[in-house]
C-alpha atoms as a PDB file:
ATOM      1  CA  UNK A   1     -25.797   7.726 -89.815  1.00  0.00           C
ATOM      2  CA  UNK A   2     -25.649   5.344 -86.784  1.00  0.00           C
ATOM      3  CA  UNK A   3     -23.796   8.412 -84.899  1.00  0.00           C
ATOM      4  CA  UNK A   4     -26.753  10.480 -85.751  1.00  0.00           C
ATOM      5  CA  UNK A   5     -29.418   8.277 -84.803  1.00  0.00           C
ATOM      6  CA  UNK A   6     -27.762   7.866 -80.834  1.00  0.00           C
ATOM      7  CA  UNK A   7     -27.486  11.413 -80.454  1.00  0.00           C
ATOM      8  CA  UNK A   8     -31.005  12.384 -81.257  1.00  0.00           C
ATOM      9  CA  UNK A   9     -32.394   9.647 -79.180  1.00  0.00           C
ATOM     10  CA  UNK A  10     -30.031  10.457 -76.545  1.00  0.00           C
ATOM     11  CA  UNK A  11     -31.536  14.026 -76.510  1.00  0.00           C
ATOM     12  CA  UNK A  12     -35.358  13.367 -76.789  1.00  0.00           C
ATOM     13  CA  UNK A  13     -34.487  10.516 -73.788  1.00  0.00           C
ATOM     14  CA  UNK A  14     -33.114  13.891 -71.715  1.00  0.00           C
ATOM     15  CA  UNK A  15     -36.038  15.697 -72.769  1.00  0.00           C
ATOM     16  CA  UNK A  16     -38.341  12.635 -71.684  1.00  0.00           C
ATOM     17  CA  UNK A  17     -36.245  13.223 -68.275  1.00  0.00           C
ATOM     18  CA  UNK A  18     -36.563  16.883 -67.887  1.00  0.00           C
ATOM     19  CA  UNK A  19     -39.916  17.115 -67.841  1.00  0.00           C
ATOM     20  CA  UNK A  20     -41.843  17.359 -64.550  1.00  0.00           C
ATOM     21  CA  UNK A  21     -44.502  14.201 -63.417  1.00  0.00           C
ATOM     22  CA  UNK A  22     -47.724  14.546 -64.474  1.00  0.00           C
ATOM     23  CA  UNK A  23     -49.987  14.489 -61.814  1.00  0.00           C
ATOM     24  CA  UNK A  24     -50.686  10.901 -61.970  1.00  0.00           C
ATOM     25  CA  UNK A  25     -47.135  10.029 -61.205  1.00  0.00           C
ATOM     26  CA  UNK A  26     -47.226  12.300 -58.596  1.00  0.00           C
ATOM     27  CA  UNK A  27     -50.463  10.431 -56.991  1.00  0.00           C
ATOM     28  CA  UNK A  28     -48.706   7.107 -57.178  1.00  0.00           C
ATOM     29  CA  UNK A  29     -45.233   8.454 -55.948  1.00  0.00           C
ATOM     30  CA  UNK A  30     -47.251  10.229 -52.864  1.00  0.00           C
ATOM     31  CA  UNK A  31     -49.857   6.934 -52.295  1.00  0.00           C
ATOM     32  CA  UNK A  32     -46.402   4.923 -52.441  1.00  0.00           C
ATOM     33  CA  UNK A  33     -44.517   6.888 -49.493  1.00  0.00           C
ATOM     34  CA  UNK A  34     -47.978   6.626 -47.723  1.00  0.00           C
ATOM     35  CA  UNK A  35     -48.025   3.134 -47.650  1.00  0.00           C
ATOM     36  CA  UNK A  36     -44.225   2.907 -46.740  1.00  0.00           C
ATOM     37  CA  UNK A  37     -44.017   5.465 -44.242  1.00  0.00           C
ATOM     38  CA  UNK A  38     -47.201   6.074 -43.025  1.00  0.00           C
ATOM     39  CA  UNK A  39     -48.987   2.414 -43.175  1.00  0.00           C
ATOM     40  CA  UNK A  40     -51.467   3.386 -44.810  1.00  0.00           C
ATOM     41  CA  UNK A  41     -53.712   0.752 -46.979  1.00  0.00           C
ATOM     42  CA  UNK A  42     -54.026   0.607 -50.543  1.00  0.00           C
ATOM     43  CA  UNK A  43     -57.539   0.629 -49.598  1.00  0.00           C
ATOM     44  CA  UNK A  44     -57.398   3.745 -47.746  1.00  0.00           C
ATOM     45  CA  UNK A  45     -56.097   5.539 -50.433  1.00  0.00           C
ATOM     46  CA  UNK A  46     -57.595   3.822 -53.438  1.00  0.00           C
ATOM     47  CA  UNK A  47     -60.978   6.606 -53.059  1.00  0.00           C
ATOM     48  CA  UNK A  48     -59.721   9.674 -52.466  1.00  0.00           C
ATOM     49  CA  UNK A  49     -59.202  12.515 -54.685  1.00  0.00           C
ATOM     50  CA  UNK A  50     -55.132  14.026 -55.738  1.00  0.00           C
ATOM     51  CA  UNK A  51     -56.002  16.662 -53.127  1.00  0.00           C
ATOM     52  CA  UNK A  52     -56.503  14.643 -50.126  1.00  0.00           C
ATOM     53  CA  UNK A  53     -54.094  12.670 -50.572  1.00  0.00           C
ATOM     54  CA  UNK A  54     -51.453  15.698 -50.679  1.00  0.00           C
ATOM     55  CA  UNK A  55     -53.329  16.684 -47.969  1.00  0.00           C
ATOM     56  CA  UNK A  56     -51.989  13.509 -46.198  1.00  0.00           C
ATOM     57  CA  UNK A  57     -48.518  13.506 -47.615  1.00  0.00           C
ATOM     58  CA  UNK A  58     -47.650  17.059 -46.301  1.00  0.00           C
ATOM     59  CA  UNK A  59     -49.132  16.224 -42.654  1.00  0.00           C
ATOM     60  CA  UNK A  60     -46.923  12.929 -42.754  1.00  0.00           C
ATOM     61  CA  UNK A  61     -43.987  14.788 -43.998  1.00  0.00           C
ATOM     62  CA  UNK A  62     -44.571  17.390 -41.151  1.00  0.00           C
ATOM     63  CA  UNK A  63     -44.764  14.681 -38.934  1.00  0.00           C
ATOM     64  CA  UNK A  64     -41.521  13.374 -39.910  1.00  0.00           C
ATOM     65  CA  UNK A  65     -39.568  16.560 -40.504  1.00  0.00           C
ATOM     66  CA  UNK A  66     -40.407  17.765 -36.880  1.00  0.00           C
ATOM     67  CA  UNK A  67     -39.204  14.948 -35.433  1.00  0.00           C
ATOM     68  CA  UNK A  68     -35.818  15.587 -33.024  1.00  0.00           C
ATOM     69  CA  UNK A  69     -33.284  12.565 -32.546  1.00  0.00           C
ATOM     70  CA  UNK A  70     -32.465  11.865 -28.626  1.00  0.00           C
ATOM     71  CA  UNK A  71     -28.934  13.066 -29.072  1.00  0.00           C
ATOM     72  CA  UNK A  72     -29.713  16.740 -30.380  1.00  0.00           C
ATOM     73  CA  UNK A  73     -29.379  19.595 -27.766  1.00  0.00           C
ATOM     74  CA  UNK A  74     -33.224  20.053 -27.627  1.00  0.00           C
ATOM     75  CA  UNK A  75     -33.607  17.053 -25.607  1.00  0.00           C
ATOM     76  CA  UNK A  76     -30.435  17.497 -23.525  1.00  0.00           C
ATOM     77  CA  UNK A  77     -32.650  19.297 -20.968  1.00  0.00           C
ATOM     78  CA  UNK A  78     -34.118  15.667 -19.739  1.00  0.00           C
ATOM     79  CA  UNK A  79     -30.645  14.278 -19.709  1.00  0.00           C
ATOM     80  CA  UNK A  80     -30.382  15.796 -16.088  1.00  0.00           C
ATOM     81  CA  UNK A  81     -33.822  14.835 -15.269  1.00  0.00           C
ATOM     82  CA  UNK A  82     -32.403  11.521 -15.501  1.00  0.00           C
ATOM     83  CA  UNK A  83     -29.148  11.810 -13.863  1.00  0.00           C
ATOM     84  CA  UNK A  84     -31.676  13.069 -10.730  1.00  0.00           C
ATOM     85  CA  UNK A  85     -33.213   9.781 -10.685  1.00  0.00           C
ATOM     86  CA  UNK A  86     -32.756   7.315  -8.011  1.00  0.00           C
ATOM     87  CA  UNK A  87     -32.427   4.460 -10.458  1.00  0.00           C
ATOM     88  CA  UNK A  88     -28.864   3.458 -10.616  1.00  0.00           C
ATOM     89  CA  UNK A  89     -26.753   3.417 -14.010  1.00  0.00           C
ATOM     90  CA  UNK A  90     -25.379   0.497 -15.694  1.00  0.00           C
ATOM     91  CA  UNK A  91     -21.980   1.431 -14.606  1.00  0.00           C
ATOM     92  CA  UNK A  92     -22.978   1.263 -10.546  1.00  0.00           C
ATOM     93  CA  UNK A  93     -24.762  -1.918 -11.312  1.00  0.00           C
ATOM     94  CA  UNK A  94     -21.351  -3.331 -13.115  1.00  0.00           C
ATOM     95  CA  UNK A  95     -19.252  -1.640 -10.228  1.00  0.00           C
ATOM     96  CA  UNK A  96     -21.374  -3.397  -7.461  1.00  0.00           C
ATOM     97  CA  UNK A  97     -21.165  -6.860  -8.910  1.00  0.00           C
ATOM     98  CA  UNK A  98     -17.461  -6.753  -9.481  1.00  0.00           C
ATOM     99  CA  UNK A  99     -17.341  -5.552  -5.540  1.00  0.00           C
ATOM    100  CA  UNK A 100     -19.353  -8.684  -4.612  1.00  0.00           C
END
């Protein structure tokens, strides 16, 4: 009986799991990365309408997804902008105090 019982609530807990968020919980879970990533204000968000505020998640999540670290190949291109420069590296400034 006991083996019965754990099995069933196992399975209505999975189906409590499978289901999607309503669209409350996806409100809260998109004001929540807003005010996390974004800085937003609970007061900025506390008005507006499930709409705008997707509206502001996918712009934020553009915003992050286009961003390019310094080490990718798209930014190599300014690498030898800098090498042009008449600033001197670290490793002259090391090498000239060791000379002195």
């Amino acid at each position: 009986m006991d083996k019965s019982k754990k099995h069933f609530a196992k399975l209505r807990a999975k189906d409590i799991r499978r289901k999607p968020p309503t669209k409350a919980q996806k409100r809260n879970q998109m004001c929540t990365y807003l005010k996390n990533m974004a800085i937003y204000k609970h007061s900025q968000l506390k008005n507006k309408s499930f709409e705008e505020i997707q509206m502001l998640f996918d712009n934020t999540m553009k915003w992050i997804d286009s961003f390019v670290p310094m080490d990718s190949k798209v930014v190599e291109g300014s690498k030898s902008q800098a090498e042009g420069s008449k600033k001197r590296t670290r490793k002259e400034l090391d090498e000239e105090s060791v000379k002195r």
